[in-house]
N, C-alpha and C. Protein backbone atom coordinates (compact mmCIF):
# COMPACT_ATOMS: atom_id res chain seq x y z
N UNK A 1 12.91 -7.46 -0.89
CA UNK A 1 12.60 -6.35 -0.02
C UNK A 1 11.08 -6.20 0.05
N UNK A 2 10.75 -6.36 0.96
CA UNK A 2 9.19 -6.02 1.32
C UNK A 2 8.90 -4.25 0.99
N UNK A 3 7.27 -4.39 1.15
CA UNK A 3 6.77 -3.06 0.74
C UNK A 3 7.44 -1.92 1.81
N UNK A 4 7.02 -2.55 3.43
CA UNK A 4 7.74 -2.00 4.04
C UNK A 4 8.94 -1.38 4.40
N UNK A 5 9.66 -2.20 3.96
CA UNK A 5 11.14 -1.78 4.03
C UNK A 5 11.53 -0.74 2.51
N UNK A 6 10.39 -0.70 1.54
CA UNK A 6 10.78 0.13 0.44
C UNK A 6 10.54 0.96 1.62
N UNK A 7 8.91 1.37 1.79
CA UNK A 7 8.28 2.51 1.94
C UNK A 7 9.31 3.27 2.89
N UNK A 8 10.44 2.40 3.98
CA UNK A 8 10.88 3.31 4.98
C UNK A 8 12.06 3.90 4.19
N UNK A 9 13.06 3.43 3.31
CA UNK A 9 14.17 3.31 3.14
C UNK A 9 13.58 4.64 2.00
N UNK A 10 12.63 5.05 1.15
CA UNK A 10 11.40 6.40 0.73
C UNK A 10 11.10 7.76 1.79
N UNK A 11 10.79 6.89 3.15
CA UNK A 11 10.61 8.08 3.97
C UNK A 11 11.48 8.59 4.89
N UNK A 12 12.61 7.32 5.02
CA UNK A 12 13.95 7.96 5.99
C UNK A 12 14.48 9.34 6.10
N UNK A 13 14.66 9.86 5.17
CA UNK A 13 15.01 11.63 5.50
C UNK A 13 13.35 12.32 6.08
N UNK A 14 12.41 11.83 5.97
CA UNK A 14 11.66 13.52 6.85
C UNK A 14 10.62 12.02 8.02
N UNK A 15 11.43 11.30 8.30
CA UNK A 15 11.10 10.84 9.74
C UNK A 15 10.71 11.66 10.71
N UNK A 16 11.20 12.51 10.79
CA UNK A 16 11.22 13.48 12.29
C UNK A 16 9.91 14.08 12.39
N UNK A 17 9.32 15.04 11.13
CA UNK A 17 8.39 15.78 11.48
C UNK A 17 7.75 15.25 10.44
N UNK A 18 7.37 15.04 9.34
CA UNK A 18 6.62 14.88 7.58
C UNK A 18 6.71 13.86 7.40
N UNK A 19 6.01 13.30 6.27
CA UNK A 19 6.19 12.19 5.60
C UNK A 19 6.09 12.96 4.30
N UNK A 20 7.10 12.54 3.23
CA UNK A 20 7.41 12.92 1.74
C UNK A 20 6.70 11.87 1.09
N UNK A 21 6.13 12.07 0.02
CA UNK A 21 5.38 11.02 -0.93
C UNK A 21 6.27 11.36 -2.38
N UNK A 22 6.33 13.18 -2.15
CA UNK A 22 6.83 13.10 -3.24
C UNK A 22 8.49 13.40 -3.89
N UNK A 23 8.52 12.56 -5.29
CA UNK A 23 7.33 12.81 -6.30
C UNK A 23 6.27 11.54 -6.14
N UNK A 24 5.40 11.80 -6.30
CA UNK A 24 4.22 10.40 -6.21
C UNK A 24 4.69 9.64 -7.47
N UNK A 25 4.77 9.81 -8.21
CA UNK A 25 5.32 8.85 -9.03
C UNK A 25 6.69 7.59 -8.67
N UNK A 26 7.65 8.44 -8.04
CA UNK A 26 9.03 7.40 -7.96
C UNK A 26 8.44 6.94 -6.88
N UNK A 27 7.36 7.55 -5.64
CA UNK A 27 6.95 6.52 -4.80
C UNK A 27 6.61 5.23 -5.30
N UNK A 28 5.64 5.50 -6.06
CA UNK A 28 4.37 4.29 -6.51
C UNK A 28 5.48 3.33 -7.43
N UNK A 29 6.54 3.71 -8.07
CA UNK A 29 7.39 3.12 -8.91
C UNK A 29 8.18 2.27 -7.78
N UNK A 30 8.61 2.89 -7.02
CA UNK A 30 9.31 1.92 -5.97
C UNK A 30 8.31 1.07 -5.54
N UNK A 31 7.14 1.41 -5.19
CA UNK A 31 6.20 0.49 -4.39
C UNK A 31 5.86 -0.62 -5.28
N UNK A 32 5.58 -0.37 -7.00
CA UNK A 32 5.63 -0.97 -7.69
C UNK A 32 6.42 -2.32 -7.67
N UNK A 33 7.91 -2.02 -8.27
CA UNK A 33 9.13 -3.10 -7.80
C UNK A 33 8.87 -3.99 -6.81
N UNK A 34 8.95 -3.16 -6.05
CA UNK A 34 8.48 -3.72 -4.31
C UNK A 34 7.40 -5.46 -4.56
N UNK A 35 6.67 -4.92 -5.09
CA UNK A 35 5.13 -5.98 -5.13
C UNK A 35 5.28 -7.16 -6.38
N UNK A 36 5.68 -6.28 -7.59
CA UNK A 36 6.20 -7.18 -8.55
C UNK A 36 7.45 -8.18 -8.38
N UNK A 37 6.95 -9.64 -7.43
CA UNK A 37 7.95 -10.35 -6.96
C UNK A 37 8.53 -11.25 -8.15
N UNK A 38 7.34 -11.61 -9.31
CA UNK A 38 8.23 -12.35 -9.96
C UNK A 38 9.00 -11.57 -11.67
N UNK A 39 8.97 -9.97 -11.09
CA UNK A 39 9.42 -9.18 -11.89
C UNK A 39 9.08 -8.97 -13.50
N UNK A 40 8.16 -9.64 -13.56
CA UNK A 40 7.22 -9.48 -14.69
C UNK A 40 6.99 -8.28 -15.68
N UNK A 41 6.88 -7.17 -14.77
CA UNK A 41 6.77 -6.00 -14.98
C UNK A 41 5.06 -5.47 -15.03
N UNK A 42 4.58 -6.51 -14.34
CA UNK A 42 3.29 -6.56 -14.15
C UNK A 42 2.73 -7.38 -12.89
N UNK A 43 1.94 -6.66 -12.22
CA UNK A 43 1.40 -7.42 -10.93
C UNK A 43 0.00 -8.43 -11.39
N UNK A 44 0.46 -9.19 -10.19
CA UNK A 44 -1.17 -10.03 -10.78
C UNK A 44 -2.13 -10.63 -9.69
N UNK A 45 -2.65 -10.80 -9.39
CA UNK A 45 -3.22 -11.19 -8.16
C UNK A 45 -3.00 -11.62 -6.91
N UNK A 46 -2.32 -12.86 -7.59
CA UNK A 46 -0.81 -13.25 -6.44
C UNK A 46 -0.25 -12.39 -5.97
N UNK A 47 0.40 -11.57 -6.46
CA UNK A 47 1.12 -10.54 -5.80
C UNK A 47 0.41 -9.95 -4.66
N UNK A 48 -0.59 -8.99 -5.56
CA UNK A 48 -1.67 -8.06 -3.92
C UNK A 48 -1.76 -9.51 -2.85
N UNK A 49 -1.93 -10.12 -3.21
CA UNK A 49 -2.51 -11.19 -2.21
C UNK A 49 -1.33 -11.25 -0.93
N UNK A 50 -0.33 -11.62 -1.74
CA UNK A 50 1.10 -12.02 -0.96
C UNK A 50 1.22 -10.31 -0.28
N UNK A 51 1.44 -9.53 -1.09
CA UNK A 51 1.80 -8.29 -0.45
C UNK A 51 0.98 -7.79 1.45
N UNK A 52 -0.49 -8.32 0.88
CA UNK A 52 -1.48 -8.12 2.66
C UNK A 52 -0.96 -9.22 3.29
N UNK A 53 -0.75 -10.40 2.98
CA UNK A 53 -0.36 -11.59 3.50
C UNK A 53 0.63 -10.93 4.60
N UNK A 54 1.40 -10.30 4.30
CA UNK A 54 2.84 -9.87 4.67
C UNK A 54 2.33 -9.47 5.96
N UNK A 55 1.04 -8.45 6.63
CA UNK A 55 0.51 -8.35 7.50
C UNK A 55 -0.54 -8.68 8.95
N UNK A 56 -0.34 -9.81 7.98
CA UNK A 56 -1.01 -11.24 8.63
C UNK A 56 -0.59 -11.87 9.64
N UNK A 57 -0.35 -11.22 10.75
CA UNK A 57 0.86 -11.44 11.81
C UNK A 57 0.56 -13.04 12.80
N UNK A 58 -0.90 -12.92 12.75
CA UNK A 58 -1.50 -14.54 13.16
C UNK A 58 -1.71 -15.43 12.30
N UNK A 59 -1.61 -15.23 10.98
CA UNK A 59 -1.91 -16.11 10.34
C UNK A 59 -3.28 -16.99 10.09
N UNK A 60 -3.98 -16.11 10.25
CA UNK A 60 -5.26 -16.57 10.21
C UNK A 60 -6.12 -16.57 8.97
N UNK A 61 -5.51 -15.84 7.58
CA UNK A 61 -6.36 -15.17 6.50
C UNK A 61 -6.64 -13.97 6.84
N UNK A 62 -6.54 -13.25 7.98
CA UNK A 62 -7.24 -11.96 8.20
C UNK A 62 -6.33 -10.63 8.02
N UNK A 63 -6.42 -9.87 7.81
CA UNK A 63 -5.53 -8.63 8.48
C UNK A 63 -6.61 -7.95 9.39
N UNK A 64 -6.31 -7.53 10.42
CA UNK A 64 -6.80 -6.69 11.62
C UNK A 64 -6.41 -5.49 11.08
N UNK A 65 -7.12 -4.24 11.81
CA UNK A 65 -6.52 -2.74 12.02
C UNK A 65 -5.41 -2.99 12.56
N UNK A 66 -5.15 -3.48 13.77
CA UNK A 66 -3.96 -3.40 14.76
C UNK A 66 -2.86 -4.47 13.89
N UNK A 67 -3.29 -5.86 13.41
CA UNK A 67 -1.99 -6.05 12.81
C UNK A 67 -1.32 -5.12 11.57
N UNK A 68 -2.55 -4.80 10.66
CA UNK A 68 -1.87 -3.32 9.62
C UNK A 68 -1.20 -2.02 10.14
N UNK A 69 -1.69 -1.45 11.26
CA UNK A 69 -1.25 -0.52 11.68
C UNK A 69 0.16 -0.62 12.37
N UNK A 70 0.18 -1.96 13.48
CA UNK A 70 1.78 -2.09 13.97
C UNK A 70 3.06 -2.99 13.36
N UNK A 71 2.48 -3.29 12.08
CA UNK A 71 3.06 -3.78 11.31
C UNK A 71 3.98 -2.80 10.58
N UNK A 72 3.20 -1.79 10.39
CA UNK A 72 3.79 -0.46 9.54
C UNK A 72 4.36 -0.02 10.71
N UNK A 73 4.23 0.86 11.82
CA UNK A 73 4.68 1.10 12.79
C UNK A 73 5.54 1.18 13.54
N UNK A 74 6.51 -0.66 13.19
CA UNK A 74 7.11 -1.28 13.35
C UNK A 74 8.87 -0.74 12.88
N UNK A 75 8.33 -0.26 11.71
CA UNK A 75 9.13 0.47 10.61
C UNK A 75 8.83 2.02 10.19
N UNK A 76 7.91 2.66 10.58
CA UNK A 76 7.74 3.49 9.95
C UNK A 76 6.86 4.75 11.04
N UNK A 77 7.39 4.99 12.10
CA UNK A 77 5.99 5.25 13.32
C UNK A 77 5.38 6.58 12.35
N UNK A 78 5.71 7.28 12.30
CA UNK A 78 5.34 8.45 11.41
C UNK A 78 4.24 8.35 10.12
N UNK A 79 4.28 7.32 9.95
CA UNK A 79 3.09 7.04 8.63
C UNK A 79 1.39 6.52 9.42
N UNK A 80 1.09 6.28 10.71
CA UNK A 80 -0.13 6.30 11.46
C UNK A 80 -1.02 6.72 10.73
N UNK A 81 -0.83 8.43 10.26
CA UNK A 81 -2.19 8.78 9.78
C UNK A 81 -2.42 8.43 8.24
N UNK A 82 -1.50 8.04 7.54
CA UNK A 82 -1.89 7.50 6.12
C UNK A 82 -2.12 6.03 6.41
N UNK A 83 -1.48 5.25 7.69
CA UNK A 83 -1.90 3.55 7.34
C UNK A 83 -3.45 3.76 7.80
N UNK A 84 -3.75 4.41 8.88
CA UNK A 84 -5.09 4.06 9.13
C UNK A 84 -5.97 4.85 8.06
N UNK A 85 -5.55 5.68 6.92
CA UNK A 85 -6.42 5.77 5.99
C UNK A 85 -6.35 4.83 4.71
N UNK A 86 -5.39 4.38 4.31
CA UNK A 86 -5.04 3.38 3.73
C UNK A 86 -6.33 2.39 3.88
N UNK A 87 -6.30 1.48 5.29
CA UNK A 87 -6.96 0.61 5.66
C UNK A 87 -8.44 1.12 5.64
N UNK A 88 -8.58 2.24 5.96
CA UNK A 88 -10.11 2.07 5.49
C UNK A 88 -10.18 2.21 4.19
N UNK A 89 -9.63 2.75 3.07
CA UNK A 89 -9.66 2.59 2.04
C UNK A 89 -9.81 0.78 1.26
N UNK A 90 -8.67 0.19 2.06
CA UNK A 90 -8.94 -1.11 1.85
C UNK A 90 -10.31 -1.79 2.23
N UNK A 91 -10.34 -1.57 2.99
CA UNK A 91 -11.26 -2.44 4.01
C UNK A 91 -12.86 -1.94 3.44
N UNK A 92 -13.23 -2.65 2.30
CA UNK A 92 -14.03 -2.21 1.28
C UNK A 92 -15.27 -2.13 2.50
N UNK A 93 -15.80 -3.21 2.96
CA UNK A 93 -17.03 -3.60 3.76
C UNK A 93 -16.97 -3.45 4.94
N UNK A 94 -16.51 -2.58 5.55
CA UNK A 94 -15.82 -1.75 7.10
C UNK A 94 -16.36 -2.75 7.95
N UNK A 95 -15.52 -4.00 7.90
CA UNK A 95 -15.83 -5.27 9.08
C UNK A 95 -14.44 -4.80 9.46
N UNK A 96 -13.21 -4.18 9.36
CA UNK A 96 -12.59 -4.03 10.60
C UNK A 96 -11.48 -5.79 10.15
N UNK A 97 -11.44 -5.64 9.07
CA UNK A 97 -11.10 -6.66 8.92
C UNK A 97 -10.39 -7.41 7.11
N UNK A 98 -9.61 -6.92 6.43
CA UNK A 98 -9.03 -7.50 5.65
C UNK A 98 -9.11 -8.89 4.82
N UNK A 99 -10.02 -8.79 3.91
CA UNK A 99 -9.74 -10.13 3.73
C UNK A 99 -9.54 -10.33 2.06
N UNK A 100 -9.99 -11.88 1.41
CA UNK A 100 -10.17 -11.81 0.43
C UNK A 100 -11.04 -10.84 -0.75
N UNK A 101 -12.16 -10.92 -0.28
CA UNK A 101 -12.87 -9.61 -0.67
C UNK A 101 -12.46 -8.38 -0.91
N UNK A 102 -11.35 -8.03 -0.09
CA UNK A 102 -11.29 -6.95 0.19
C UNK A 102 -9.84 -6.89 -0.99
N UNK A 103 -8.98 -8.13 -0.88
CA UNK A 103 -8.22 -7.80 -1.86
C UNK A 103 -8.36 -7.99 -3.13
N UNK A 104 -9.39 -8.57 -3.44
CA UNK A 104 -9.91 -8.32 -4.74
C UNK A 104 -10.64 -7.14 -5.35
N UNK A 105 -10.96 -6.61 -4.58
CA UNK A 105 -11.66 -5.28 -5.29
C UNK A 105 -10.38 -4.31 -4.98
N UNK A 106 -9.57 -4.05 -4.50
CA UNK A 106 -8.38 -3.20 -4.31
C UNK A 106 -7.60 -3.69 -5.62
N UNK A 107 -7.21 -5.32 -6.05
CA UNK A 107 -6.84 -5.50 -7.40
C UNK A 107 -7.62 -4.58 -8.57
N UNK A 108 -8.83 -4.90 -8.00
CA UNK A 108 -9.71 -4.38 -9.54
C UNK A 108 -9.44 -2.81 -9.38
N UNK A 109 -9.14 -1.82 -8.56
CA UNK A 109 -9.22 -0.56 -8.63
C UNK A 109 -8.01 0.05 -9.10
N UNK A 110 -7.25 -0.95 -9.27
CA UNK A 110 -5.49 -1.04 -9.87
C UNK A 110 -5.65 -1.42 -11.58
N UNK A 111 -6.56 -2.57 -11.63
CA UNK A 111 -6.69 -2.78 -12.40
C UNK A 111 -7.29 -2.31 -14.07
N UNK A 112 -7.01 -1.14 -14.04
CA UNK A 112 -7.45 0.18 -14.90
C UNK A 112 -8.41 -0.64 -16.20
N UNK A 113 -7.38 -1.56 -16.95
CA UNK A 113 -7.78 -1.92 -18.36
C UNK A 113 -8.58 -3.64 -18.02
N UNK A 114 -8.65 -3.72 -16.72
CA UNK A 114 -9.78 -5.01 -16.67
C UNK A 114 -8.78 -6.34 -17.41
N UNK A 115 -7.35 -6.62 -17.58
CA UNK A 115 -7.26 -7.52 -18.36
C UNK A 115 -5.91 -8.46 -17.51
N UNK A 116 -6.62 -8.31 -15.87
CA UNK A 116 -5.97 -9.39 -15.19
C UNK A 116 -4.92 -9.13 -14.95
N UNK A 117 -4.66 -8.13 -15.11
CA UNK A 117 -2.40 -7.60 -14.91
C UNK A 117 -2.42 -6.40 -14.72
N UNK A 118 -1.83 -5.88 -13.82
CA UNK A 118 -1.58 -4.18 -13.34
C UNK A 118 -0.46 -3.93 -13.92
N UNK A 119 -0.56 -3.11 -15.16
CA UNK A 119 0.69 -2.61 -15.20
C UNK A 119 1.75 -1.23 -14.35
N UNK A 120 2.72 -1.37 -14.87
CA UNK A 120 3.39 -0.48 -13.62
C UNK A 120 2.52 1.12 -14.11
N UNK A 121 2.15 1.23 -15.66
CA UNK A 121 1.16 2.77 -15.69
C UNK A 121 -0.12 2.79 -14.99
N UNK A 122 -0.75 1.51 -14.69
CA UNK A 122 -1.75 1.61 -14.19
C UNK A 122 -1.60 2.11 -12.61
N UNK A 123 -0.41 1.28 -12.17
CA UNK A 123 -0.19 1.41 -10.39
C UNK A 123 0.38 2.56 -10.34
N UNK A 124 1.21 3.39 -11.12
CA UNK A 124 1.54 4.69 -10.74
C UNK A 124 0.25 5.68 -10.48
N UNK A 125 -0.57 5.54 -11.60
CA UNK A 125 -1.68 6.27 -12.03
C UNK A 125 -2.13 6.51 -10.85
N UNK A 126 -2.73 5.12 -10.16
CA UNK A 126 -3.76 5.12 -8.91
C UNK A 126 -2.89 5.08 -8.37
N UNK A 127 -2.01 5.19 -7.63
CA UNK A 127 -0.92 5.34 -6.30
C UNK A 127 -0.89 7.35 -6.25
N UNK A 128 -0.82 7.39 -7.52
CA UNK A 128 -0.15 9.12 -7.67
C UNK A 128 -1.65 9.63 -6.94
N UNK A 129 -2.54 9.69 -7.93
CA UNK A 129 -3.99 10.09 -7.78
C UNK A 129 -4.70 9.85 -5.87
N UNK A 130 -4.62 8.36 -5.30
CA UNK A 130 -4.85 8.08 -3.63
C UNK A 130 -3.74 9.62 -3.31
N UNK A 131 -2.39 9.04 -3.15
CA UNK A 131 -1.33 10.12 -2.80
C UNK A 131 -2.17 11.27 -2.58
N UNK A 132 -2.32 12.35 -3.67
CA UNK A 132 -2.30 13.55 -3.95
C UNK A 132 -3.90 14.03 -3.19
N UNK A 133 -4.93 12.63 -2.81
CA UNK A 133 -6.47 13.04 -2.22
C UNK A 133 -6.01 12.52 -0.95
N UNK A 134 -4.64 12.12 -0.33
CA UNK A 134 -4.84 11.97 0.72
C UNK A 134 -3.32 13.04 1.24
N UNK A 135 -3.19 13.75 0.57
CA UNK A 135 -2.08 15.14 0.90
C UNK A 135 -2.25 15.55 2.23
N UNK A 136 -3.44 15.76 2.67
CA UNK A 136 -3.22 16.79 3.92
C UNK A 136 -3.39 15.80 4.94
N UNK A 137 -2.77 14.35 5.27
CA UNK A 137 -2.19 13.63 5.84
C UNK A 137 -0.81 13.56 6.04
N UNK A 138 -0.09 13.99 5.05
CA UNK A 138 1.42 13.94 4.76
C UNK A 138 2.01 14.99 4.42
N UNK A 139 1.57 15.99 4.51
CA UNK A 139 2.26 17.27 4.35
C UNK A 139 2.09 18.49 5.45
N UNK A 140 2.92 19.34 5.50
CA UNK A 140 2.35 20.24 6.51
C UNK A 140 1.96 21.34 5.44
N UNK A 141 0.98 22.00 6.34
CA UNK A 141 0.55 22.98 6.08
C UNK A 141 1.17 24.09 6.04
């Protein structure tokens, strides 16, 4: 199951008007699973790598805004204003553009204890923490 298809099969009940994150935790835990393909119980580089790959709709090495955004979209129309904050979040060097660079320092910001492996406390940690500073995207007022 791709990230995508977690994240919708997460937001299917408040489609209509909201997007639910929470609890931020069982999010980031599902999203977790999700990424950890060879179930390790730990992500590792490969993984983030494969996970943007997934958005790579030309196949070029790149992710675009427009392939991240209608990629999610695709599945999820209601999440717009968190993918396009997402992506600038990613998109370390605002070229508008996804790349290696970019998924390496997104590893390292996962990467809490520096020792090459995300564990699932580390990815909750930073999934919960993004979540909760990017709230008034996903919640109503």
């Amino acid at each position: 199951m791709s990230i995508t298809s977690t994240l919708f099969l997460i937001f299917l009940p408040a489609l209509t008007l909201q997007i639910s994150l929470k609890p931020y935790d069982l999010t980031a835990t599902n999203m977790f699973i999700d990424v950890d393909i060879d179930l390790s119980s730990f992500i590792d580089q490969n993984e983030v790598d494969y996970s943007f790959r997934q958005y790579d709709t030309n196949s070029n090495g790149r992710v675009s805004r427009t392939e991240y955004i209608q990629h999610l979209n695709q599945h999820i129309p209601s999440m717009a204003p968190i993918a396009h904050a997402l992506y600038d979040i990613y998109d370390v060097d605002n070229d508008d553009q996804l790349d290696r660079h970019d998924y390496d320092f997104f590893f390292r910001l996962l990467d809490g204890d520096v020792d090459g492996l995300v564990s699932h406390f580390e990815y909750v940690r930073y999934w919960s923490i993004l979540f909760t500073d990017l709230e008034h995207l996903h919640t109503r007022k």
